[in-house]
PDB file of N, CA and C in Angstrom:
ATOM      1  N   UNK A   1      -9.649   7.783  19.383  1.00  0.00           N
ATOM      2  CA  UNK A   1      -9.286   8.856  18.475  1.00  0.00           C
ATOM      3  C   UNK A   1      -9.952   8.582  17.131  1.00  0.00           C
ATOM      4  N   UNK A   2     -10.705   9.700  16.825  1.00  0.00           N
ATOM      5  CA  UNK A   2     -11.477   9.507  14.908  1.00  0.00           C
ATOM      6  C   UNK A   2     -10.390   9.006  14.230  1.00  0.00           C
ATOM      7  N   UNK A   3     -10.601   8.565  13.475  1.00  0.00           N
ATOM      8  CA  UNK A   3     -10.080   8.269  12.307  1.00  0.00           C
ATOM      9  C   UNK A   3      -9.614   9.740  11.017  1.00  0.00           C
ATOM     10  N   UNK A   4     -10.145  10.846  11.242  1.00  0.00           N
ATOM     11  CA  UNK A   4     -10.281  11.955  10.507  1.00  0.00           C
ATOM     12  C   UNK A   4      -8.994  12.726  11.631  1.00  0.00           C
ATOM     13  N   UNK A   5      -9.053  12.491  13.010  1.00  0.00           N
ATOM     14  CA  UNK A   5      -7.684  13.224  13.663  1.00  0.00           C
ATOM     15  C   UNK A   5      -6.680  12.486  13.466  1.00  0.00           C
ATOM     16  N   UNK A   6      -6.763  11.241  13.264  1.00  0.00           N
ATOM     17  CA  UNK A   6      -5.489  10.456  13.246  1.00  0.00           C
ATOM     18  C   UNK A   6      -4.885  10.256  11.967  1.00  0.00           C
ATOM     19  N   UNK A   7      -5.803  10.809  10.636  1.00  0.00           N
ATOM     20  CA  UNK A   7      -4.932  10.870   9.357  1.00  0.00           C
ATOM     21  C   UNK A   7      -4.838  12.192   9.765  1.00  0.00           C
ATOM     22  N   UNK A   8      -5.151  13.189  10.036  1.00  0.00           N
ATOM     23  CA  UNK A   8      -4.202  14.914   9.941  1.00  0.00           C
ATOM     24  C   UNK A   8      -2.772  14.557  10.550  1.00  0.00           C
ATOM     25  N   UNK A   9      -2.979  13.963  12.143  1.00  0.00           N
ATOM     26  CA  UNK A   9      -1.816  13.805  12.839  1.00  0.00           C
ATOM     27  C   UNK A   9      -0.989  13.005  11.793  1.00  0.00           C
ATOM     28  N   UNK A  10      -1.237  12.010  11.342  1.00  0.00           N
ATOM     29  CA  UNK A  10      -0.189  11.533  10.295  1.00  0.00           C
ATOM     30  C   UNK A  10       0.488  12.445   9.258  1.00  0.00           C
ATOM     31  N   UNK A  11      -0.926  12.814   8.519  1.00  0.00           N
ATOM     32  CA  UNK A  11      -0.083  13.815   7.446  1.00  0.00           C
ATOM     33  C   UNK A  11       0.912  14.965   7.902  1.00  0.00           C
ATOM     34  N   UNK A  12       0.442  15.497   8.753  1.00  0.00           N
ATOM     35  CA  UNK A  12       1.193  16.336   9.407  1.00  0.00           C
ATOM     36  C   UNK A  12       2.804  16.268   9.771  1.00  0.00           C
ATOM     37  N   UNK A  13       3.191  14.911  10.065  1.00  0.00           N
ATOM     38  CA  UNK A  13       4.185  13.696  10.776  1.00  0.00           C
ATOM     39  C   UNK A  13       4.791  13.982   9.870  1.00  0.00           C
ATOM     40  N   UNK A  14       4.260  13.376   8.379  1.00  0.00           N
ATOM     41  CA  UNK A  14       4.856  13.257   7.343  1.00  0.00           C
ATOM     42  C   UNK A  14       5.304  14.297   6.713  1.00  0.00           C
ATOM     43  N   UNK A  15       4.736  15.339   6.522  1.00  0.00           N
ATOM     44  CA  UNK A  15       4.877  16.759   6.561  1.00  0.00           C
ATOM     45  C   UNK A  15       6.261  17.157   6.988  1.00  0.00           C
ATOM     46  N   UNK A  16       6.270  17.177   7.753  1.00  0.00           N
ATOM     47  CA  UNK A  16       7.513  17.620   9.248  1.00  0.00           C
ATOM     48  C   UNK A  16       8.532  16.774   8.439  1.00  0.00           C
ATOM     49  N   UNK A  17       8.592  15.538   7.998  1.00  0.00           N
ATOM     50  CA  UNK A  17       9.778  14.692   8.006  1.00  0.00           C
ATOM     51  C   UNK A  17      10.651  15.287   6.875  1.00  0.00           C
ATOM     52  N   UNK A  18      10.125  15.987   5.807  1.00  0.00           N
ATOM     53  CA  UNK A  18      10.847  16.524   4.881  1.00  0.00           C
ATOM     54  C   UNK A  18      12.515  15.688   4.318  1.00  0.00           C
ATOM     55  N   UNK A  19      13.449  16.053   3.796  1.00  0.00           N
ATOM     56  CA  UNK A  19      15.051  15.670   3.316  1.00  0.00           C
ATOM     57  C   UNK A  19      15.386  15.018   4.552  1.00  0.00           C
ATOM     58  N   UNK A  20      15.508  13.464   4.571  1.00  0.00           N
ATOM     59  CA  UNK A  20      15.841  12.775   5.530  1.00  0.00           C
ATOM     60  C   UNK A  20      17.025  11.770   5.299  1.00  0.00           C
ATOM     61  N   UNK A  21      17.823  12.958   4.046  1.00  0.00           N
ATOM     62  CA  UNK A  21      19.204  12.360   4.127  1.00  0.00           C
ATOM     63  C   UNK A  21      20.119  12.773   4.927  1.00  0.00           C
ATOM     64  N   UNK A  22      20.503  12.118   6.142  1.00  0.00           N
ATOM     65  CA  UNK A  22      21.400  12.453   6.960  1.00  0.00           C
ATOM     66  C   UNK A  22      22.695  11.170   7.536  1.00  0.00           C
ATOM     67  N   UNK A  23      23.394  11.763   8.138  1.00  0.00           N
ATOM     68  CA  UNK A  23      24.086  10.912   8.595  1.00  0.00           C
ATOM     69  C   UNK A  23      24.926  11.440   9.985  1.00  0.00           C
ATOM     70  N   UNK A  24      25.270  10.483  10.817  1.00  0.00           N
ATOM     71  CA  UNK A  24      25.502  11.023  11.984  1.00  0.00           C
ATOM     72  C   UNK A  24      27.356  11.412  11.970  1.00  0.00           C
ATOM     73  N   UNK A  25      27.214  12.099  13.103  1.00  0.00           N
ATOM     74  CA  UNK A  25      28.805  12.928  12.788  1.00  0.00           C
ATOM     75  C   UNK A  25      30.006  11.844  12.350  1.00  0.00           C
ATOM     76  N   UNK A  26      30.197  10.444  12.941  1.00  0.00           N
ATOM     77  CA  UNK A  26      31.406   9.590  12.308  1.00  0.00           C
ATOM     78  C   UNK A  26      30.797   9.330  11.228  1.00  0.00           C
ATOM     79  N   UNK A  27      29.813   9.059  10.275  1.00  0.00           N
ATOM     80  CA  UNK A  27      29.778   8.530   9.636  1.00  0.00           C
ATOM     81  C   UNK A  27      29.957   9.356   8.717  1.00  0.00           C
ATOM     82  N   UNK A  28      29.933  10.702   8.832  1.00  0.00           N
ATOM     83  CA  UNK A  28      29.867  12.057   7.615  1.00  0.00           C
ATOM     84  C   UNK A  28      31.882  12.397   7.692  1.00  0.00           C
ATOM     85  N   UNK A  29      32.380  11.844   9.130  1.00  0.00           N
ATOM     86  CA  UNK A  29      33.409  12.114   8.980  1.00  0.00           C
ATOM     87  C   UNK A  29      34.651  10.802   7.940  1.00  0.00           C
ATOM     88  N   UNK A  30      33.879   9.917   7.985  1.00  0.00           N
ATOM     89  CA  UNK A  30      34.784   8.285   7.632  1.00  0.00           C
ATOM     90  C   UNK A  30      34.381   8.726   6.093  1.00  0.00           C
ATOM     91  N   UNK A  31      33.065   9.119   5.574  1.00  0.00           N
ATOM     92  CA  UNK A  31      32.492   9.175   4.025  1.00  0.00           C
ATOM     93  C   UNK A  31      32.893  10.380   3.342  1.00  0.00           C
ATOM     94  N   UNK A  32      33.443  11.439   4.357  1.00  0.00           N
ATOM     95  CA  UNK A  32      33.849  12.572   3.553  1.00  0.00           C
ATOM     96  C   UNK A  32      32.578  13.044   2.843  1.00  0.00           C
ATOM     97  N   UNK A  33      32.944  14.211   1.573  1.00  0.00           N
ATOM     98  CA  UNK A  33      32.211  14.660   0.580  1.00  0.00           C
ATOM     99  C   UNK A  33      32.307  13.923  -0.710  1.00  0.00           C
ATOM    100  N   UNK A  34      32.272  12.663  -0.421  1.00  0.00           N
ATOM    101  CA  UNK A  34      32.648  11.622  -1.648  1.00  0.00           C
ATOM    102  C   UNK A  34      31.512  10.916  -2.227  1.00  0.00           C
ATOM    103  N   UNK A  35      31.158   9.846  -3.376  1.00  0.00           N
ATOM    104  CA  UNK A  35      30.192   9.222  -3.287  1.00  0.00           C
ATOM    105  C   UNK A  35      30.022   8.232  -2.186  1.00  0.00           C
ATOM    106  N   UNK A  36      30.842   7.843  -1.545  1.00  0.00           N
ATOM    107  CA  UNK A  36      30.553   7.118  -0.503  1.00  0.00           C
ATOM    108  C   UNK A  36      29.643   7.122   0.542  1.00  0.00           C
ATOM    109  N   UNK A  37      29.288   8.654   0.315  1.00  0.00           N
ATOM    110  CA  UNK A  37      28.187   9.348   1.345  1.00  0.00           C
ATOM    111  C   UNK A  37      26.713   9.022   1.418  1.00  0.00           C
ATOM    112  N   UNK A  38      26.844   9.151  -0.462  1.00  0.00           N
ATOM    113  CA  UNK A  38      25.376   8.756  -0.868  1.00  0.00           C
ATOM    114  C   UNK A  38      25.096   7.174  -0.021  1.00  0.00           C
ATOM    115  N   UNK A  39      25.689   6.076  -0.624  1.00  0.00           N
ATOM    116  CA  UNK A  39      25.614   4.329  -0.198  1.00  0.00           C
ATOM    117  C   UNK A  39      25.424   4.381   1.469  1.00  0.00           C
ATOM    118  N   UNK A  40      26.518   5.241   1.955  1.00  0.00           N
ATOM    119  CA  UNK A  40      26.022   5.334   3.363  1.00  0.00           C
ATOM    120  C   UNK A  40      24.521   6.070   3.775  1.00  0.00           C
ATOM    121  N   UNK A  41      24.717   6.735   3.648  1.00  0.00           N
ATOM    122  CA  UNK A  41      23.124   7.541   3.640  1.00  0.00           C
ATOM    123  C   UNK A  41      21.941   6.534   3.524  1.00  0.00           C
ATOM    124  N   UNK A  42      21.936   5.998   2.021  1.00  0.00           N
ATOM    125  CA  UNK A  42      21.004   5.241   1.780  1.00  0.00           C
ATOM    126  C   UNK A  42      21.030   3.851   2.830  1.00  0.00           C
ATOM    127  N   UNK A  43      22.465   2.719   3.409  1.00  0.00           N
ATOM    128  CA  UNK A  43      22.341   2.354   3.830  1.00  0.00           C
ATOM    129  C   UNK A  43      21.465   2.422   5.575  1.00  0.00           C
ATOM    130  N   UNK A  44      21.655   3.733   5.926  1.00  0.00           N
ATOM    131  CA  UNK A  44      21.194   4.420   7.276  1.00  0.00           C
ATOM    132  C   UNK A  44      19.655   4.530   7.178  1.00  0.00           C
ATOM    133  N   UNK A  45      19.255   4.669   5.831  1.00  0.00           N
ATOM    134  CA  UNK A  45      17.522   4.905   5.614  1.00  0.00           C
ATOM    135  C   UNK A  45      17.087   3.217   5.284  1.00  0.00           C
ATOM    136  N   UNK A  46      18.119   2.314   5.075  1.00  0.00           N
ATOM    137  CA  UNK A  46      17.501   1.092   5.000  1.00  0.00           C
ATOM    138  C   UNK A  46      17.210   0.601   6.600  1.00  0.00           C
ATOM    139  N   UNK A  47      17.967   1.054   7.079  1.00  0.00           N
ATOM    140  CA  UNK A  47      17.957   0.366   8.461  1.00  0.00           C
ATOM    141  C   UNK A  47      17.618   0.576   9.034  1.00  0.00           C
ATOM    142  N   UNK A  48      17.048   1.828   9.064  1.00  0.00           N
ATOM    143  CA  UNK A  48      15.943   2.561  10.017  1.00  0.00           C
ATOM    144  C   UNK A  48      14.664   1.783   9.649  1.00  0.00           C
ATOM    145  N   UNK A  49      14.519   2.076   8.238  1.00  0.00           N
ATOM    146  CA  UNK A  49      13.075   1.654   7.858  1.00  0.00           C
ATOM    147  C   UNK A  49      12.888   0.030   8.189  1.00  0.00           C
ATOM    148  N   UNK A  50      13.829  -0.811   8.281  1.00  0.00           N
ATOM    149  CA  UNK A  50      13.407  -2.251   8.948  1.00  0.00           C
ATOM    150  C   UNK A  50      12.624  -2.676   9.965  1.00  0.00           C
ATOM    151  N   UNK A  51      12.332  -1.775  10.699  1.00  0.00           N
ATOM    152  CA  UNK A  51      11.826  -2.154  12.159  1.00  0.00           C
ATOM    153  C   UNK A  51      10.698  -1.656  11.863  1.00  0.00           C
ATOM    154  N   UNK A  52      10.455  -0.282  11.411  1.00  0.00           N
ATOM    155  CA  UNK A  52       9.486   0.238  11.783  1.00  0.00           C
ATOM    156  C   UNK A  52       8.218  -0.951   9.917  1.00  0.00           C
ATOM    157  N   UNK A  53       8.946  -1.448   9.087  1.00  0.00           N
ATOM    158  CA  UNK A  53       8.120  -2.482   8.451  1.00  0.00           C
ATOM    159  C   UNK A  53       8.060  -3.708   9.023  1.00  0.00           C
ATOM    160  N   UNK A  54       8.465  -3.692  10.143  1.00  0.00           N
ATOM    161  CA  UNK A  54       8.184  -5.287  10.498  1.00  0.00           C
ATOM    162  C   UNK A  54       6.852  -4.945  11.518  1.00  0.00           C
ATOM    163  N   UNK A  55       6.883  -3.666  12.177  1.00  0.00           N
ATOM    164  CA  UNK A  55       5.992  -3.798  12.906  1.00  0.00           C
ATOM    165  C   UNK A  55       4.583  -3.009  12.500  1.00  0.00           C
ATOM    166  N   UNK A  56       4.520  -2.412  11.128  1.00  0.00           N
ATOM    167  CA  UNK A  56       3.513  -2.247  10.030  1.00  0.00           C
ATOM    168  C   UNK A  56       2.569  -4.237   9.802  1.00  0.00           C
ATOM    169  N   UNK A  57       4.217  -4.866   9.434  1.00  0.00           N
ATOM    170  CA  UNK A  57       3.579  -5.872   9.036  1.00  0.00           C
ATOM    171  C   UNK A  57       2.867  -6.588  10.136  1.00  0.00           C
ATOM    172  N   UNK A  58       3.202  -6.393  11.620  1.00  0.00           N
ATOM    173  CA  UNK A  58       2.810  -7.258  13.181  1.00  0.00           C
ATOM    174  C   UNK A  58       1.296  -6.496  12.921  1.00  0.00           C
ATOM    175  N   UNK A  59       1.629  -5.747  13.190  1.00  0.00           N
ATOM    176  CA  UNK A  59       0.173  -4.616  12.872  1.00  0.00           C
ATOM    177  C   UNK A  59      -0.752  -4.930  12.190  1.00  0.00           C
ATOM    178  N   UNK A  60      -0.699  -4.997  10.648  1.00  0.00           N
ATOM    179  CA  UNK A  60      -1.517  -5.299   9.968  1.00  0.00           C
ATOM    180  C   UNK A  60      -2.103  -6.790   9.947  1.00  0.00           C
ATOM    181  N   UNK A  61      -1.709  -7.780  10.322  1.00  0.00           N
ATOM    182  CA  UNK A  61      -1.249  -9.101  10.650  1.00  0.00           C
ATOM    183  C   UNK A  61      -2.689  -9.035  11.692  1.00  0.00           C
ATOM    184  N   UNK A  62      -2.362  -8.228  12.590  1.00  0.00           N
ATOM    185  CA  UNK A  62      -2.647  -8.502  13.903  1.00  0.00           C
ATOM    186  C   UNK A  62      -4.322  -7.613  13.103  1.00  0.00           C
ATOM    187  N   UNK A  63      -4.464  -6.867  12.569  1.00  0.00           N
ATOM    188  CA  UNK A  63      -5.916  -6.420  12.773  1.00  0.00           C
ATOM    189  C   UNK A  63      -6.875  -7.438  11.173  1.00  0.00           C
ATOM    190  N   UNK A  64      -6.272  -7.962  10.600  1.00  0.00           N
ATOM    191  CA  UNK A  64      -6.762  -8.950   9.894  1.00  0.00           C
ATOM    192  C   UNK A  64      -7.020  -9.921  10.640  1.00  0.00           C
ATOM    193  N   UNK A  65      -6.106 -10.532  11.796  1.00  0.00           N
ATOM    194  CA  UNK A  65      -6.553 -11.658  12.589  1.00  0.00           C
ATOM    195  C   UNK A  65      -7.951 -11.375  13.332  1.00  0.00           C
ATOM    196  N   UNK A  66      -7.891 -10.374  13.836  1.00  0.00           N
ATOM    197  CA  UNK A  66      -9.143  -9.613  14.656  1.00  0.00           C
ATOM    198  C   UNK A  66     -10.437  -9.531  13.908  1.00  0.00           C
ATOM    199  N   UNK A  67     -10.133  -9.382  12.260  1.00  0.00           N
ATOM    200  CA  UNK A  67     -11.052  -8.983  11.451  1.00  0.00           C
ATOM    201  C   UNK A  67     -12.322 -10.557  11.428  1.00  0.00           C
ATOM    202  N   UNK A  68     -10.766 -11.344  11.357  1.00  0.00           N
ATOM    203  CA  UNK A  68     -11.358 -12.511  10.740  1.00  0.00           C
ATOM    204  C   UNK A  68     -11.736 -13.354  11.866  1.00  0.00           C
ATOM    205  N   UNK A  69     -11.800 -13.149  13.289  1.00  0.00           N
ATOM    206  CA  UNK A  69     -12.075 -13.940  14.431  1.00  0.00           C
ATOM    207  C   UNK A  69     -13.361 -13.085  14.658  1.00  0.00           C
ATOM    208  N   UNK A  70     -13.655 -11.995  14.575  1.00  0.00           N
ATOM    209  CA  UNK A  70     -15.315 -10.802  14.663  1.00  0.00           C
ATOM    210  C   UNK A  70     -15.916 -11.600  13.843  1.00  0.00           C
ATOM    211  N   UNK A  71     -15.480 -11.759  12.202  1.00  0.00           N
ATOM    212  CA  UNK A  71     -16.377 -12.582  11.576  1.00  0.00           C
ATOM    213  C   UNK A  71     -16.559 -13.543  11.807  1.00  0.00           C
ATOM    214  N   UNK A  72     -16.218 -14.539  12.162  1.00  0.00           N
ATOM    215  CA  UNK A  72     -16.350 -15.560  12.663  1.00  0.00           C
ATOM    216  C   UNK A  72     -17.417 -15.997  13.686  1.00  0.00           C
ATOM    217  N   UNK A  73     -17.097 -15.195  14.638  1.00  0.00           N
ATOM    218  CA  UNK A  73     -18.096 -15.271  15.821  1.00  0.00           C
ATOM    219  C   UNK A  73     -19.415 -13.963  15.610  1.00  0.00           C
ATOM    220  N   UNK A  74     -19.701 -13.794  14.559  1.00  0.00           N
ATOM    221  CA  UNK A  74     -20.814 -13.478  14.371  1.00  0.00           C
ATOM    222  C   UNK A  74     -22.180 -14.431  13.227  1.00  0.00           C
ATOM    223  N   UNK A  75     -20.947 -15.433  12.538  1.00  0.00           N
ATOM    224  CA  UNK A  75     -21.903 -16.172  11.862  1.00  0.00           C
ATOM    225  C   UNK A  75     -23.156 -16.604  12.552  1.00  0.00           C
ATOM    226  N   UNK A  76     -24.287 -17.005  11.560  1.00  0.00           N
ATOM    227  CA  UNK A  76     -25.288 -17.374  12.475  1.00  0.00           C
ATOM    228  C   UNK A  76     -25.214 -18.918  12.655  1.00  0.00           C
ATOM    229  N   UNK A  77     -25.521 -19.378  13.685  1.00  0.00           N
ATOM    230  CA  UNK A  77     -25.619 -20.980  13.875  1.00  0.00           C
ATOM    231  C   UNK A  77     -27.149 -21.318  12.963  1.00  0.00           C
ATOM    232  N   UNK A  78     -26.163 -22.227  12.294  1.00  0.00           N
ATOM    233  CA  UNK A  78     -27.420 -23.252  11.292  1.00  0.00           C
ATOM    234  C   UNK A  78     -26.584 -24.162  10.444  1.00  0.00           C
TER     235      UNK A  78
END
């Protein structure tokens, strides 16, 4: 896949994701319309986002290793 389809498909992704304060039905029912809603909310967007940065970081990790083993084995012998 280009590189030019795979940032649209992203932006696009991102696009779509719009107000992604939510919370699922017990948790909107235990928090009420209180501030409690907000801390929960925000706690629900921390915890989502954990996984998906650990495996940004495996990711990026992983194509620097690649970067730096290509260079490697292209030096010239001398």
């Amino acid at each position: 896949m280009s590189k030019i389809k795979s940032s649209l498909i992203l932006g696009f992704l991102l696009f779509l994701s719009g107000n992604n304060f939510a919370q699922c039905v017990m948790c909107s029912e235990v928090a009420g319309k209180e501030d409690k809603a907000v801390g929960i909310n925000e706690g629900i967007l921390y915890l989502m986002a954990a996984p998906y940065l650990v495996m940004a970081a495996a990711l990026v990790g992983y194509l620097l290793y690649r970067r730096h083993k290509k260079r490697k084995s292209v030096e010239p012998l001398g």
